[in-house]
Protein backbone atom coordinates (compact mmCIF):
# COMPACT_ATOMS: atom_id res chain seq x y z
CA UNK A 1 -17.85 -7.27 -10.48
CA UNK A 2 -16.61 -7.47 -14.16
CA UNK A 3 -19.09 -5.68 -16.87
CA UNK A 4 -19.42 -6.34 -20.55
CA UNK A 5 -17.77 -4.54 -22.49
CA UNK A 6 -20.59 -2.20 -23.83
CA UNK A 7 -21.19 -1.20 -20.44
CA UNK A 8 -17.74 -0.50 -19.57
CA UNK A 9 -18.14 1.70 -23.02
CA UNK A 10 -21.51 3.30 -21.94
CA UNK A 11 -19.90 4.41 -18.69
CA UNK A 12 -16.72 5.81 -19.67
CA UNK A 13 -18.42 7.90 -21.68
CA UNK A 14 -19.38 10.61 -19.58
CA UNK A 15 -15.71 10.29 -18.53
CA UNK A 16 -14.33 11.36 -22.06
CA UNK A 17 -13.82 7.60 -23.52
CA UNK A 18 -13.40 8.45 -27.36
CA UNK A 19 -15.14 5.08 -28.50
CA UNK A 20 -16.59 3.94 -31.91
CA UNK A 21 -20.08 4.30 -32.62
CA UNK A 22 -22.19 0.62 -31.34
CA UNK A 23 -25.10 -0.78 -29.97
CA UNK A 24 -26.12 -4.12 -28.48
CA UNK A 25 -28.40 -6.73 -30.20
CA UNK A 26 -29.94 -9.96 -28.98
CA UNK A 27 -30.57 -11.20 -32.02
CA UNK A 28 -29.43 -11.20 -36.03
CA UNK A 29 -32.40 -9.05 -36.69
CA UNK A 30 -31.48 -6.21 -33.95
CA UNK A 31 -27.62 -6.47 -35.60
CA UNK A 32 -28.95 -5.87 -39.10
CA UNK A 33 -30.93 -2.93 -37.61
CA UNK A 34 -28.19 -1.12 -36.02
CA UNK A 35 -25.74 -1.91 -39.09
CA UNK A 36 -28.22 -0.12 -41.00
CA UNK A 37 -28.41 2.46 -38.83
CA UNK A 38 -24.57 3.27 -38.28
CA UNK A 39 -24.39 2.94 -42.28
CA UNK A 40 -20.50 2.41 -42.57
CA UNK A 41 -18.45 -0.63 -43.81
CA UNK A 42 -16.84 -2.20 -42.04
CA UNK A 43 -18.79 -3.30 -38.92
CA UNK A 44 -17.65 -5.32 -36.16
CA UNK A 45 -19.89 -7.93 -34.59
CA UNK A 46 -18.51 -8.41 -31.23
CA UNK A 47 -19.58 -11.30 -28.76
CA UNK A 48 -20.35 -9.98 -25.36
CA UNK A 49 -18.54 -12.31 -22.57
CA UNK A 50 -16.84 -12.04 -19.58
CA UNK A 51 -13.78 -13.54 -21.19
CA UNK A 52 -10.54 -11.97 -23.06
CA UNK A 53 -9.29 -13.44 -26.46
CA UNK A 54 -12.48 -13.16 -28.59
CA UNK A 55 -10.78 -12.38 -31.60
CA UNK A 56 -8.55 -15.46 -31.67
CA UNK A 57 -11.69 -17.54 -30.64
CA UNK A 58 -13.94 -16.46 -33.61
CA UNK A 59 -15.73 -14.06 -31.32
CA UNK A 60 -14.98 -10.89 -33.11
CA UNK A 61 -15.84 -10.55 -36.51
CA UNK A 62 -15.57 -7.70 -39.01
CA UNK A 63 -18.86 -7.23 -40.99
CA UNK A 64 -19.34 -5.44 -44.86
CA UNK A 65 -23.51 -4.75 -45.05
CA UNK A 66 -26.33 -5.48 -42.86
CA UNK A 67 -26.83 -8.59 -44.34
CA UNK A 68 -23.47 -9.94 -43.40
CA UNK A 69 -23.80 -8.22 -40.23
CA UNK A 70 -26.70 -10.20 -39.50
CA UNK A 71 -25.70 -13.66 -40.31
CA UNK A 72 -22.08 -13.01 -38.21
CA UNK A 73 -24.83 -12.03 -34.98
CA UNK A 74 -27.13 -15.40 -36.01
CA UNK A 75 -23.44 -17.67 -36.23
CA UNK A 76 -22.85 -16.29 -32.35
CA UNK A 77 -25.80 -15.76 -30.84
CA UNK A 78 -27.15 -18.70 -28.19
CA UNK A 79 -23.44 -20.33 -29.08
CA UNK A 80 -20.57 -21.08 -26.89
CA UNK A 81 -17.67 -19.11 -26.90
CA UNK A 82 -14.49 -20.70 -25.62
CA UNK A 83 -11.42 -18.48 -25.20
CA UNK A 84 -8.16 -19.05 -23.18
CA UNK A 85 -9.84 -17.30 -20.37
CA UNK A 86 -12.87 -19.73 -20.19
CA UNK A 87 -13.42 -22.87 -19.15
CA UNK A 88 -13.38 -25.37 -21.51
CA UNK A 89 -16.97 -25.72 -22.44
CA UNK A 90 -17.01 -21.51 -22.92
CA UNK A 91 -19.17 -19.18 -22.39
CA UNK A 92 -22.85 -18.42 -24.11
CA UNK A 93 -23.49 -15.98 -26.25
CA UNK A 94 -26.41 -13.85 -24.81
CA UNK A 95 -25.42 -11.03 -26.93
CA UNK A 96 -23.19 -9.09 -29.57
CA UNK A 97 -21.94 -5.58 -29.70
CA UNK A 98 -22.06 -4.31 -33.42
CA UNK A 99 -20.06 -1.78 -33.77
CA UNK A 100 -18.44 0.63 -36.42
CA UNK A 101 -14.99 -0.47 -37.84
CA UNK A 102 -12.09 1.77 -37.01
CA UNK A 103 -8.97 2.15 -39.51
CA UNK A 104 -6.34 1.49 -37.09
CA UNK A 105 -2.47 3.18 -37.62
CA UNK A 106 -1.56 2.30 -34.29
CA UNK A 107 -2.32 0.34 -31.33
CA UNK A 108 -1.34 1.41 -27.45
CA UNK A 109 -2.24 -0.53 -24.14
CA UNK A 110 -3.23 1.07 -21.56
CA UNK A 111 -4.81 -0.22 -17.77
CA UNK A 112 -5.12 1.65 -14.80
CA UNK A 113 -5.42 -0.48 -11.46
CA UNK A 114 -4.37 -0.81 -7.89
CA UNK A 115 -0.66 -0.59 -7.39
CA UNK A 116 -0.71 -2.95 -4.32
CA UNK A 117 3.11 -1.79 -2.89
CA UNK A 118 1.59 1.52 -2.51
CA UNK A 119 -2.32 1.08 -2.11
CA UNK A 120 -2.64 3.73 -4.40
CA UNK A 121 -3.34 4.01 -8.35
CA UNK A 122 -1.19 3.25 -11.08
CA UNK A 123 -1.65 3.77 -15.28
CA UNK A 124 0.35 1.59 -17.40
CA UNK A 125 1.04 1.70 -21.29
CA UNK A 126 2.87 0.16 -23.90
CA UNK A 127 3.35 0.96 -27.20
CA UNK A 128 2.28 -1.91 -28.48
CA UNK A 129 -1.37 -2.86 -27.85
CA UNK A 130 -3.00 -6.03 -29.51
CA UNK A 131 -3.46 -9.65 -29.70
CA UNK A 132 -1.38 -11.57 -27.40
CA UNK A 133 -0.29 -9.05 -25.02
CA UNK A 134 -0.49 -11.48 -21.96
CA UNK A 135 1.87 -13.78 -23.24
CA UNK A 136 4.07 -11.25 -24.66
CA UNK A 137 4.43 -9.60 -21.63
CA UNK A 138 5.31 -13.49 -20.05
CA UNK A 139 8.09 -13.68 -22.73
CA UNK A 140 9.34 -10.45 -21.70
CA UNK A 141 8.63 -8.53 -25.35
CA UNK A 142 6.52 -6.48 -24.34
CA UNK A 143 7.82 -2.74 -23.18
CA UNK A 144 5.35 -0.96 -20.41
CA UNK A 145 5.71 2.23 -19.11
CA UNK A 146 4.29 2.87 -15.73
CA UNK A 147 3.07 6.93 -13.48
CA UNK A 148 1.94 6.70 -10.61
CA UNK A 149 -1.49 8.74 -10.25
CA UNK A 150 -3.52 10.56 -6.95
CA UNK A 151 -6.61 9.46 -6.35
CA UNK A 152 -7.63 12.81 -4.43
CA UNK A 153 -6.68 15.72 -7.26
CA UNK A 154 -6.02 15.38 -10.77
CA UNK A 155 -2.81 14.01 -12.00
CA UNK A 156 -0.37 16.67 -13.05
CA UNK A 157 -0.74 17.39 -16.56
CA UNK A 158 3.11 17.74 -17.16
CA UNK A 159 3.79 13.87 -15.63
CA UNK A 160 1.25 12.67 -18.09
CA UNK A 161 2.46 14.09 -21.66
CA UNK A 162 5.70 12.73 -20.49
CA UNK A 163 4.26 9.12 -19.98
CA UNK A 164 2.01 9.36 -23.23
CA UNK A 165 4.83 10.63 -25.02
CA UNK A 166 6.94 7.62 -24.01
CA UNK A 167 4.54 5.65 -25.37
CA UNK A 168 4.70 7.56 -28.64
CA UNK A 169 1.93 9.93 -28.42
CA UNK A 170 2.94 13.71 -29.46
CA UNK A 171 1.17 17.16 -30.32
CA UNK A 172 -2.81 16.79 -30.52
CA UNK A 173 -2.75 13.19 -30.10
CA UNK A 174 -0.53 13.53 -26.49
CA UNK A 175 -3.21 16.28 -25.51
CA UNK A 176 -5.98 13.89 -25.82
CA UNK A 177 -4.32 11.06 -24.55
CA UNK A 178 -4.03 13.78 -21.28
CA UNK A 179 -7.51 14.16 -21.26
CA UNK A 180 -8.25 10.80 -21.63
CA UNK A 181 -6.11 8.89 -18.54
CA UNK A 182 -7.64 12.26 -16.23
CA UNK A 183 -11.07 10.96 -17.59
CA UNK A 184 -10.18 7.52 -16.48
CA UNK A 185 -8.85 8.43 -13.08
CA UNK A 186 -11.91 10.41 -11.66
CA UNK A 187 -13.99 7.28 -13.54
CA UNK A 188 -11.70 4.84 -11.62
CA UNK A 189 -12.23 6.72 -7.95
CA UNK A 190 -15.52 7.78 -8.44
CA UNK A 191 -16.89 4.56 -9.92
CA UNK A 192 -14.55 2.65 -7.06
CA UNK A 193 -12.74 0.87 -10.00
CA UNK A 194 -10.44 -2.52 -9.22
CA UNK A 195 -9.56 -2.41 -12.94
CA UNK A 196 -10.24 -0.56 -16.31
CA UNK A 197 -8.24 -2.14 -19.15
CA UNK A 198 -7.81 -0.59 -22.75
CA UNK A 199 -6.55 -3.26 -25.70
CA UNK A 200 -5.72 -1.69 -28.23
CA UNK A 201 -6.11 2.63 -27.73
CA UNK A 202 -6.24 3.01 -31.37
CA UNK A 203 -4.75 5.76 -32.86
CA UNK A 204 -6.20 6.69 -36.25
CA UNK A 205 -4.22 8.12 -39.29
CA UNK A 206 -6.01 11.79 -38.60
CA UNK A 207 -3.94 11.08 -35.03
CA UNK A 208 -7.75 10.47 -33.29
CA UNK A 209 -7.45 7.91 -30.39
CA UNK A 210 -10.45 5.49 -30.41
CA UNK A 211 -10.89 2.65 -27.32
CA UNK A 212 -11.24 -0.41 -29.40
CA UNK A 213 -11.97 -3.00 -26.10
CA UNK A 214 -12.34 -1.93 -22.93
CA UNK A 215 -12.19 -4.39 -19.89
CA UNK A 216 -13.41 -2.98 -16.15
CA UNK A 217 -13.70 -4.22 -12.91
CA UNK A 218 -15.64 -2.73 -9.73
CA UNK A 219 -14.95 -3.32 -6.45
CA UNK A 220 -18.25 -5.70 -5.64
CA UNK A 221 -17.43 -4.06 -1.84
CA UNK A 222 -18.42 -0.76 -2.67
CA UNK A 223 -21.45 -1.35 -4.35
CA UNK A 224 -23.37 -0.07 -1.34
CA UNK A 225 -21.97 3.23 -2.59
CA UNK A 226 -23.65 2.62 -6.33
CA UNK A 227 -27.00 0.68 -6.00
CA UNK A 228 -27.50 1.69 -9.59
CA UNK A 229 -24.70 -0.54 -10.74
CA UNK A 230 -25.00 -3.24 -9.32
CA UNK A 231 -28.15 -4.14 -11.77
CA UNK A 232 -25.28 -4.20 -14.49
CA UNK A 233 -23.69 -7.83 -12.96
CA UNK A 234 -24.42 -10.31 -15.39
CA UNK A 235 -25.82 -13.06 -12.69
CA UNK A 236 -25.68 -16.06 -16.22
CA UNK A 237 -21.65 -15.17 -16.32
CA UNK A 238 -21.01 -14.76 -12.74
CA UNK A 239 -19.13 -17.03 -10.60
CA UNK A 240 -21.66 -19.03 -9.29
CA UNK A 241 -20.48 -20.23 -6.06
CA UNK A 242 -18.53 -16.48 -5.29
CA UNK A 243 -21.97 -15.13 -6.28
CA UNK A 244 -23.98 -17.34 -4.09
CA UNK A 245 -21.10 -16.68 -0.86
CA UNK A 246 -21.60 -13.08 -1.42
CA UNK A 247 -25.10 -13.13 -0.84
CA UNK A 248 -24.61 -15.06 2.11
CA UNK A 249 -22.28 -12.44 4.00
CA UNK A 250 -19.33 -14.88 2.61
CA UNK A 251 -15.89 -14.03 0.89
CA UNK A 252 -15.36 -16.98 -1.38
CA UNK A 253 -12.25 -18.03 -3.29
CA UNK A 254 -12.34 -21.48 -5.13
CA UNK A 255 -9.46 -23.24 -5.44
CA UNK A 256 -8.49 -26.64 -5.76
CA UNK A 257 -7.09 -28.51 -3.05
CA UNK A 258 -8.84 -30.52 -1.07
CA UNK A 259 -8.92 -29.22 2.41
CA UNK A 260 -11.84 -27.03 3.16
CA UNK A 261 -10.79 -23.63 4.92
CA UNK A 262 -13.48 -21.29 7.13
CA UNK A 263 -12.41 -18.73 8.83
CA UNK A 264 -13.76 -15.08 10.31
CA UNK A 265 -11.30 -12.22 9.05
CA UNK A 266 -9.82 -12.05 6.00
CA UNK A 267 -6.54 -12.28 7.70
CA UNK A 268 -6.79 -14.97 9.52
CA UNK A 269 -8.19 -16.64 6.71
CA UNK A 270 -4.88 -16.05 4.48
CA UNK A 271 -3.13 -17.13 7.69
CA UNK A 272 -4.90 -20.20 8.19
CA UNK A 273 -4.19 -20.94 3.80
CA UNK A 274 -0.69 -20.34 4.19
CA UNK A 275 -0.04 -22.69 6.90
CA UNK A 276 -2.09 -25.01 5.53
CA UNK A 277 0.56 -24.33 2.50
CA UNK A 278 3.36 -24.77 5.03
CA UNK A 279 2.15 -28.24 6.41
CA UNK A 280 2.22 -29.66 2.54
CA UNK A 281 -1.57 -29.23 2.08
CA UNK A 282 -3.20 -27.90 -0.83
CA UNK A 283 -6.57 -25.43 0.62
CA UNK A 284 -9.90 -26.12 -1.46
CA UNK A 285 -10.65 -22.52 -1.15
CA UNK A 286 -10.29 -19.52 0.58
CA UNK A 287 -13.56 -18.58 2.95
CA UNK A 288 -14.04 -15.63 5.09
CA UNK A 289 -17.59 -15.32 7.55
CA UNK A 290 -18.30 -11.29 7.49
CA UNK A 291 -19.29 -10.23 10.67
CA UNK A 292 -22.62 -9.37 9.50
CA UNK A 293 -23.59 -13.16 8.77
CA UNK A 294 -26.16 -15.12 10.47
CA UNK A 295 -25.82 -19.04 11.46
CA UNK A 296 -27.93 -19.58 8.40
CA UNK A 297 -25.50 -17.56 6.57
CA UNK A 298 -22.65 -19.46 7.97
CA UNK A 299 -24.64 -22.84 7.37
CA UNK A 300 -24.61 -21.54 3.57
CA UNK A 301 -20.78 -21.94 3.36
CA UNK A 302 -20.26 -24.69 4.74
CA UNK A 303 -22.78 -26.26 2.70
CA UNK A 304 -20.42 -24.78 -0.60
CA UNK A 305 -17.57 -27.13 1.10
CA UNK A 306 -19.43 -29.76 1.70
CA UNK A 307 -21.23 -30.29 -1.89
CA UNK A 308 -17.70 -30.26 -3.36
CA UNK A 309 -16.99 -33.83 -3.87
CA UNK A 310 -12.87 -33.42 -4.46
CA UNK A 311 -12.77 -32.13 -0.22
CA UNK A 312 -11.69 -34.39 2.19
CA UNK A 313 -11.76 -32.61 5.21
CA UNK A 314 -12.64 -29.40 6.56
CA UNK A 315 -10.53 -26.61 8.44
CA UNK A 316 -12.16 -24.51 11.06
CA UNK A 317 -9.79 -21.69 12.60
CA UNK A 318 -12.03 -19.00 14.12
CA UNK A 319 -11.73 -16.54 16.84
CA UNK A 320 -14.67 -15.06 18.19
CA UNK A 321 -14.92 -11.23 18.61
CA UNK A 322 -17.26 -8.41 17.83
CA UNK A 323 -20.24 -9.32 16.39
CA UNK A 324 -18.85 -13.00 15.64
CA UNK A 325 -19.19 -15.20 18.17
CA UNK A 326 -17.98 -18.98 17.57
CA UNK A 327 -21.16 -20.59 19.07
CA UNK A 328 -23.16 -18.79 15.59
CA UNK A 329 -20.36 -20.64 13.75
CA UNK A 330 -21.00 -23.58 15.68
CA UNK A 331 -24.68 -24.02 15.05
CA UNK A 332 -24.06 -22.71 11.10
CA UNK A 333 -21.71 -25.74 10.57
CA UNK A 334 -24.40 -28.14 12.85
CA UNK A 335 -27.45 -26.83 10.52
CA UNK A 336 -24.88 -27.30 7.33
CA UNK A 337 -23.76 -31.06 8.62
CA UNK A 338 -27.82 -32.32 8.93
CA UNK A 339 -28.93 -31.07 6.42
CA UNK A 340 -26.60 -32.40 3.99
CA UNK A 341 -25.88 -35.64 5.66
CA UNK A 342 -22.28 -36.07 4.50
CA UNK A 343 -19.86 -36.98 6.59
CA UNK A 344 -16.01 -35.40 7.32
CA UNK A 345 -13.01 -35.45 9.17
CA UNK A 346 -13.32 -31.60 10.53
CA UNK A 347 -10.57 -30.25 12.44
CA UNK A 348 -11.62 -27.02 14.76
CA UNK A 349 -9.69 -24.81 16.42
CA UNK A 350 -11.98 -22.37 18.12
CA UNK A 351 -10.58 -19.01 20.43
CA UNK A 352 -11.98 -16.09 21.88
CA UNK A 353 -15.66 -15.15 22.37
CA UNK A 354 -17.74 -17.72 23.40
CA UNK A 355 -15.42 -20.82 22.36
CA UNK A 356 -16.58 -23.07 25.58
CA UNK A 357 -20.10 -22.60 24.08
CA UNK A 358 -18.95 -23.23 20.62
CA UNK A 359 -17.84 -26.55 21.07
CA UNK A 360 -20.91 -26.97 23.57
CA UNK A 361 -22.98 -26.28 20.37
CA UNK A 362 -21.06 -28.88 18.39
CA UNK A 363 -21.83 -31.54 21.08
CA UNK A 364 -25.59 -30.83 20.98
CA UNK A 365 -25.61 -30.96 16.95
CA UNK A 366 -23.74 -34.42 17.38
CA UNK A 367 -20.70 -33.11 15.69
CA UNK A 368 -17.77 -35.58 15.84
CA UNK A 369 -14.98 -33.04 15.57
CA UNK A 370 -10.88 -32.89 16.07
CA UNK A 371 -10.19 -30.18 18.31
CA UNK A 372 -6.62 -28.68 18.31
CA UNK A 373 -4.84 -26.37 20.71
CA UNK A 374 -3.45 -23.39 18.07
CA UNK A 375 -3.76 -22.50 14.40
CA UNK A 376 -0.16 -24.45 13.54
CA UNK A 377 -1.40 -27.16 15.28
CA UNK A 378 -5.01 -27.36 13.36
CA UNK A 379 -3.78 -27.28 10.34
CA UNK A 380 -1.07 -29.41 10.22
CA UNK A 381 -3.72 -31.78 11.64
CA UNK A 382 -5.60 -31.28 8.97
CA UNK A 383 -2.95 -31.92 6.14
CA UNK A 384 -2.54 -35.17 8.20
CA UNK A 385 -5.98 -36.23 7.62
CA UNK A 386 -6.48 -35.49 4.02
CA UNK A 387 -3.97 -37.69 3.68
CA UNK A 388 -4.70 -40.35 5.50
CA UNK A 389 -2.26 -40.06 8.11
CA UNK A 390 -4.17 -39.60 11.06
């Protein structure tokens, strides 16, 4: 679950986040309100999206006065934005974040994530923060420094000067850099963090660090954990096909092939893409059923594959265990198939608990199905019909 950046900001801030004074505003008159209020010049008007490269995309804009300040909210507000990390028709404006200008000596990067060789946490930094950083670090400028951190204890002080002071940071400045990547860690574990990004970590000419932009991520798994954030996902940004999976008991990837994958497991799922991959077929997604889903859960998903026009046949590789049998998958995918009244080459390959009933289910639903033997065997079928080979 990605949050805005304001609420990454609001947060962080009982974890130590030096940030610039700001406040959100729905509209120009709010913006003029809380430009008045901070009483500085200059003020940044920043558009609140789920998308990186506002500034480059007219979405951040630096504000002298109220008035000003109000007619940069009024120029974004109920607007799309459209950034290299949108789609092509953007993003709208719901919102700005006007906040206090910073005088900026230097600017750091800094992101602390999931080091996935080690399942543990990592903090990475460069010295050079900014515009562009994605595609500098593509080109190969860009120089990053990388600690590994616990996620049980606090990180030893001693391996973190050393890191900040790679990165340039020294005396004062290195102390609260210290303070400020500990504040971040017990923020990322406690908060169960996937992400928390920082472009640029200002440093000011008095040697203050300031968070300019803060991106973070949590872990829409753990949510259970924190039912008080999970009123922060913004429903009008979110994917809306992952969104509408998730509250179906479905993991949903969209991708765009055009064979549709379901599967029970996670693993097997990846299994089932990559020998889909091996076959010379191109996967229309990635679908896992949890085992807490219901047929009508399971009739949910399949209804995601079968509204998307570009699919030309669907993949079923499930084995029945647990709490998943593959007669409920069997009557989710007969519910899905009437009520939408499409009609698809579907390949099955069904295993384990209650398979023989499974494909009894299919026959009583009228389901016109290609059974195979094994997984290698079903999907290599099912490259076969997409492309009209079989």
């Amino acid at each position: 679950m990605r949050l805005h950046e304001f609420q990454a900001k609001r947060l962080l801030a009982d974890y130590g986040l030096p940030t610039p004074r700001g406040a959100v505003a729905f509209t120009p008159d709010e913006a003029e309100a809380i430009a008045r209020d901070l009483a500085v010049s200059p003020v940044a008007v920043k558009a609140q999206v789920l998308a990186g490269d506002r500034l480059q995309a007219g979405g951040v804009r630096m504000a002298h006065g109220p008035a000003t300040v109000r007619s940069a909210a009024a120029a974004m507000l109920g607007q799309r934005l459209a950034t290299a990390q949108t789609e092509d028709d953007g993003l709208i404006v719901r919102r700005v974040y006007v906040e206090e200008g910073v005088a900026i000596a230097r600017q750091l990067y800094l992101t602390l994530l999931i080091d996935l060789r080690t399942a543990g946490l990592v903090v990475l930094g460069s010295p050079e923060g900014g515009e562009g950083i994605e595609e500098r670090e593509r080109k190969g400028e860009l120089r990053c420094e990388r600690l590994s951190l616990p996620i049980a204890r606090p990180a030893d002080r001693s391996e973190l000067s050393g890191f900040l002071a790679r990165l340039g940071l020294e005396g004062p400045t290195n102390e609260a850099g210290c303070d400020l990547v500990e504040g971040l860690r017990r923020a990322f574990v406690e908060l169960d963090a996937s992400l928390i990004e920082i472009n640029p970590l200002a440093v000011t000419a008095s040697g203050e660090l300031k968070a300019i932009d803060v991106k973070m991520t949590l872990d829409d798994n753990a949510l259970f954990r924190h039912p008080e954030l999970a009123s922060l996902r913004d429903e009008a940004e979110a994917e809306r096909l992952k969104l509408s999976a998730h509250r179906n008991q479905l993991n949903f990837v969209q991708l765009d092939g055009d064979i549709g994958l379901v599967s029970n497991g996670a693993g097997l799922g990846l299994a089932t893409l990559d020998m889909v991959h091996r076959a010379g077929g191109r996967p229309a997604n990635f679908m896992d059923i949890r085992t807490t889903a219901r047929s009508l859960d399971i009739a949910h998903g399949f209804a995601l594959l079968l509204d998307n026009p570009k699919i030309r046949t669907l993949l079923i590789n499930v084995h029945g265990g647990g709490m998943q049998s593959c007669d409920t998958i069997a009557e989710g995918l007969g519910i899905a198939l009437r009520k939408s009244g499409r009609k698809l080459p579907i390949v099955v390959r069904l295993a384990g608990l209650n398979a023989d009933l499974g494909r009894y289910r299919l026959a009583n639903f009228g389901c016109h199905v290609i059974e195979a033997p094994d997984m290698g065997a079903a999907a290599e079928r099912a490259v076969a019909v997409a492309a009209g080979r079989a």
